[in-house]
N, C-alpha and C. Protein backbone atom coordinates (compact mmCIF):
# COMPACT_ATOMS: atom_id res chain seq x y z
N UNK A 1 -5.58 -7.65 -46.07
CA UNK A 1 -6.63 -6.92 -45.38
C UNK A 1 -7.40 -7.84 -44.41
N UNK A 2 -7.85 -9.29 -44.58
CA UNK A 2 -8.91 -10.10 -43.86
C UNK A 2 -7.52 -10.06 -42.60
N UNK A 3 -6.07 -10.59 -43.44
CA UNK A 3 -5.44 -10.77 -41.53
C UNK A 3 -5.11 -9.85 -40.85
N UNK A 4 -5.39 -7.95 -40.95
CA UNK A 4 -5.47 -7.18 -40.22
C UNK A 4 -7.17 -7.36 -39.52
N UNK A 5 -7.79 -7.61 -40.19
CA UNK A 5 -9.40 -7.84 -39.71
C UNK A 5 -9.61 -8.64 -38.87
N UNK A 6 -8.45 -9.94 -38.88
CA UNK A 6 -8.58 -11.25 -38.13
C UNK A 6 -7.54 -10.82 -36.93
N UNK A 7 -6.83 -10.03 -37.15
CA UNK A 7 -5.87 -9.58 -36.08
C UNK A 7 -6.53 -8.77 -35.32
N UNK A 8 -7.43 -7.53 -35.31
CA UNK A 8 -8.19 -7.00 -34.92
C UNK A 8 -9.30 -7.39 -34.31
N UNK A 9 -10.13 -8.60 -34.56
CA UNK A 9 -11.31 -8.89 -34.23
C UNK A 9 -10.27 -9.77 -32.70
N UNK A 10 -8.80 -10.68 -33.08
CA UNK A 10 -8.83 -11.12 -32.06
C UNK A 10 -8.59 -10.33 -30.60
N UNK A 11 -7.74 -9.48 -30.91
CA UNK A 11 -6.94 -8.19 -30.03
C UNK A 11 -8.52 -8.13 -29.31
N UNK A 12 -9.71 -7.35 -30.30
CA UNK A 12 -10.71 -6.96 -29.48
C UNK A 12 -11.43 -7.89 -28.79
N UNK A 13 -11.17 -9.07 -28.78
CA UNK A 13 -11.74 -10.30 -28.19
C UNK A 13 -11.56 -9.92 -26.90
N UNK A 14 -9.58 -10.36 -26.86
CA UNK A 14 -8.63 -10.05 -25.86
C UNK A 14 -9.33 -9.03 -25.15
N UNK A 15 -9.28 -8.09 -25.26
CA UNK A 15 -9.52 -6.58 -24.71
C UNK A 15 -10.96 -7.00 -23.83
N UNK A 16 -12.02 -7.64 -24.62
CA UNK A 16 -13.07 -7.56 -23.65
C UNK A 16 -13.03 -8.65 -22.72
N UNK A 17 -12.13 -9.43 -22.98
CA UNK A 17 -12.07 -10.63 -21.69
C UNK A 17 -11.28 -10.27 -20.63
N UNK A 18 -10.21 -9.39 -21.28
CA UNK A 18 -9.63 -8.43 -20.23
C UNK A 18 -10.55 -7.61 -19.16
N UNK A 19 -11.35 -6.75 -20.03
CA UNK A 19 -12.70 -6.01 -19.47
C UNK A 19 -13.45 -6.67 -18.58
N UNK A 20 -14.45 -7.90 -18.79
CA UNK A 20 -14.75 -8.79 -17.98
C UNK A 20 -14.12 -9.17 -16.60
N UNK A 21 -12.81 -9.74 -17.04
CA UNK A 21 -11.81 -10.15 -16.03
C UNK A 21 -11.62 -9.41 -14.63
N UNK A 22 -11.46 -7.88 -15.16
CA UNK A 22 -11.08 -6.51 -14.43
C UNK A 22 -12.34 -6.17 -13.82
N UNK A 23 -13.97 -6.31 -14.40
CA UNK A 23 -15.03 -6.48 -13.86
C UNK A 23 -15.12 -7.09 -12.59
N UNK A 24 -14.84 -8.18 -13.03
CA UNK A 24 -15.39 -9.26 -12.07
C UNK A 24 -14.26 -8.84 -10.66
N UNK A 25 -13.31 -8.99 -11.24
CA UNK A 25 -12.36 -8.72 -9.77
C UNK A 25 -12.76 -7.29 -8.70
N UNK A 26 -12.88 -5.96 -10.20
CA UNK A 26 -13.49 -4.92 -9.13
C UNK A 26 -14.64 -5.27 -8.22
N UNK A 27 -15.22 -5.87 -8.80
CA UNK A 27 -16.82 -6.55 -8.13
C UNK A 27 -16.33 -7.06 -6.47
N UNK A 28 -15.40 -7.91 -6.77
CA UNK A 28 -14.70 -8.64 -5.57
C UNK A 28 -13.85 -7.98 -4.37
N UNK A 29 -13.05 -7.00 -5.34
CA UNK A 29 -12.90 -6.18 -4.15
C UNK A 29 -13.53 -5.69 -3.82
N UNK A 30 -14.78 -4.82 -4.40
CA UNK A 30 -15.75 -3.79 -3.69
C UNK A 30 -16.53 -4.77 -2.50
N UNK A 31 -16.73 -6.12 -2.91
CA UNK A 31 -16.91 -6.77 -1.68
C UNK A 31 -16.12 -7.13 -0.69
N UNK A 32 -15.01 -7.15 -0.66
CA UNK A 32 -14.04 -7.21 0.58
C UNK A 32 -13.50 -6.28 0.91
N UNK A 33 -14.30 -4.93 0.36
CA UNK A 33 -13.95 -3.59 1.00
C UNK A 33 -14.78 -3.29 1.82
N UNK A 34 -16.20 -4.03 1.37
CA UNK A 34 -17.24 -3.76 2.28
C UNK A 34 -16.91 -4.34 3.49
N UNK A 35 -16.83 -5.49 3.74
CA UNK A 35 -16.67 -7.10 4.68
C UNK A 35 -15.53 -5.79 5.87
N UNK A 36 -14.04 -5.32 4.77
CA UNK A 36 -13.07 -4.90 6.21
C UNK A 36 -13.63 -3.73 6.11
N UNK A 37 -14.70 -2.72 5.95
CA UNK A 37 -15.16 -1.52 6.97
C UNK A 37 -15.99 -1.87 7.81
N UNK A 38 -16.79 -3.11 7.72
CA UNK A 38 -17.80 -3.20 8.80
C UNK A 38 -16.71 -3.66 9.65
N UNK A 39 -16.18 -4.59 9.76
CA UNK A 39 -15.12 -5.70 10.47
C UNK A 39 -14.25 -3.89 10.98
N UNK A 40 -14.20 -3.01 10.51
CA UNK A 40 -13.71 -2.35 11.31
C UNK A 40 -14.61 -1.10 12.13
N UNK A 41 -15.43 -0.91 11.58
CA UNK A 41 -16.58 -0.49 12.57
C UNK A 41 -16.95 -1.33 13.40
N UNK A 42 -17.36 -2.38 13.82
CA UNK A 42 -17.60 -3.01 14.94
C UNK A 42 -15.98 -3.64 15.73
N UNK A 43 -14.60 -3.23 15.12
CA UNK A 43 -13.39 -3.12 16.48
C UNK A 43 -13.37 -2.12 16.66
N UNK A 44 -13.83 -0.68 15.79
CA UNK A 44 -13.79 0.94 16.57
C UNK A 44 -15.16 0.97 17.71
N UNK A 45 -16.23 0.43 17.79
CA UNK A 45 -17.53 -0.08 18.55
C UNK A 45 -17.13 -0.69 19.88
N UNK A 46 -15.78 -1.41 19.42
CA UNK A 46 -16.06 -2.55 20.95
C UNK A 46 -14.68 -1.76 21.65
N UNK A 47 -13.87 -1.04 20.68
CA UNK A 47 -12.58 -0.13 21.22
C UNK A 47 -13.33 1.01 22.51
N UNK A 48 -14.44 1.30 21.60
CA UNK A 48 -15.00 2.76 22.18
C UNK A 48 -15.51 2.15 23.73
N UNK A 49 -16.37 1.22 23.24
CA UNK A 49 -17.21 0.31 24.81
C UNK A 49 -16.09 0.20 25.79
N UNK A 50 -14.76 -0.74 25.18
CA UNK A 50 -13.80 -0.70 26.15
C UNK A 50 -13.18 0.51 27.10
N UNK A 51 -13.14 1.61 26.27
CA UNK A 51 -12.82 2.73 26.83
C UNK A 51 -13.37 3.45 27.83
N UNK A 52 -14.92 3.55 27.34
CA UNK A 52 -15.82 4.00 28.48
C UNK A 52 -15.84 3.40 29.79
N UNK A 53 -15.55 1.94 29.65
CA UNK A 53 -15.49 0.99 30.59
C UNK A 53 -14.66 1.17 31.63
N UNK A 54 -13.59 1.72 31.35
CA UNK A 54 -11.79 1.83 31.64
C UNK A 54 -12.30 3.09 32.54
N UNK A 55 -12.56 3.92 31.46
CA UNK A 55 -12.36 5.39 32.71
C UNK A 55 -13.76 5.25 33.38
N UNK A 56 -14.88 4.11 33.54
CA UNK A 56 -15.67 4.01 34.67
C UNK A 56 -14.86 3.63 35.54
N UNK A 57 -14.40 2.52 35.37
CA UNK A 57 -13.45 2.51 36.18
C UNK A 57 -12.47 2.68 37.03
N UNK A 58 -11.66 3.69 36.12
CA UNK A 58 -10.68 4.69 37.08
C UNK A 58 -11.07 5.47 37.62
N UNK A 59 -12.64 6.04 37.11
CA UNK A 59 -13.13 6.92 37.98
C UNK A 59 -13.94 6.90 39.25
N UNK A 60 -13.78 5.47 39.64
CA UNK A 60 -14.24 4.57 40.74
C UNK A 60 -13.05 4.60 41.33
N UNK A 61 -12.03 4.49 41.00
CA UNK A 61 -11.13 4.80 42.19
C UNK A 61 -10.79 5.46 42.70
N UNK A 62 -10.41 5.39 44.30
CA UNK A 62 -10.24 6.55 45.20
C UNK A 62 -9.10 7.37 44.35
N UNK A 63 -8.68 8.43 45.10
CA UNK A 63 -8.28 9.39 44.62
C UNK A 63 -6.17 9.24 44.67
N UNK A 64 -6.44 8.92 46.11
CA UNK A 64 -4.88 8.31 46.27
C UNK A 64 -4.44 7.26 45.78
N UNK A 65 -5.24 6.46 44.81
CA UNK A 65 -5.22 5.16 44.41
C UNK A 65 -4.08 5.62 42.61
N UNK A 66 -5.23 6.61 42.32
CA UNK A 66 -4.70 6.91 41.24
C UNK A 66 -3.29 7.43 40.68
């Protein structure tokens, strides 16, 4: 009976260092999920600027140009 108890207490050791482990990493990605949406909101930001830029542009040109 004590080495099912001792088998058990270790398993549940296991299990919460597992838990921890899986913690900490979700933690980590939720931060480098944050980091690539901004990192991609400010290339959809400077995509959009570029664009507006472009058709100021083309729309500065004469007509036969185009």
């Amino acid at each position: 009976m004590q080495i099912e108890l001792d088998e058990l207490e270790s398993k549940l050791a296991q299990l919460l260092q597992l838990s921890q482990r899986l913690r900490a990493e979700n933690h980590q990605l939720r931060q480098e999920l944050a980091i690539a949406l901004s990192h991609e909101r400010q290339y959809s930001d400077k995509m959009e600027s570029a664009r507006k830029r472009l058709e100021n542009l083309l729309s500065q040109l004469p007509e036969n140009a185009a």
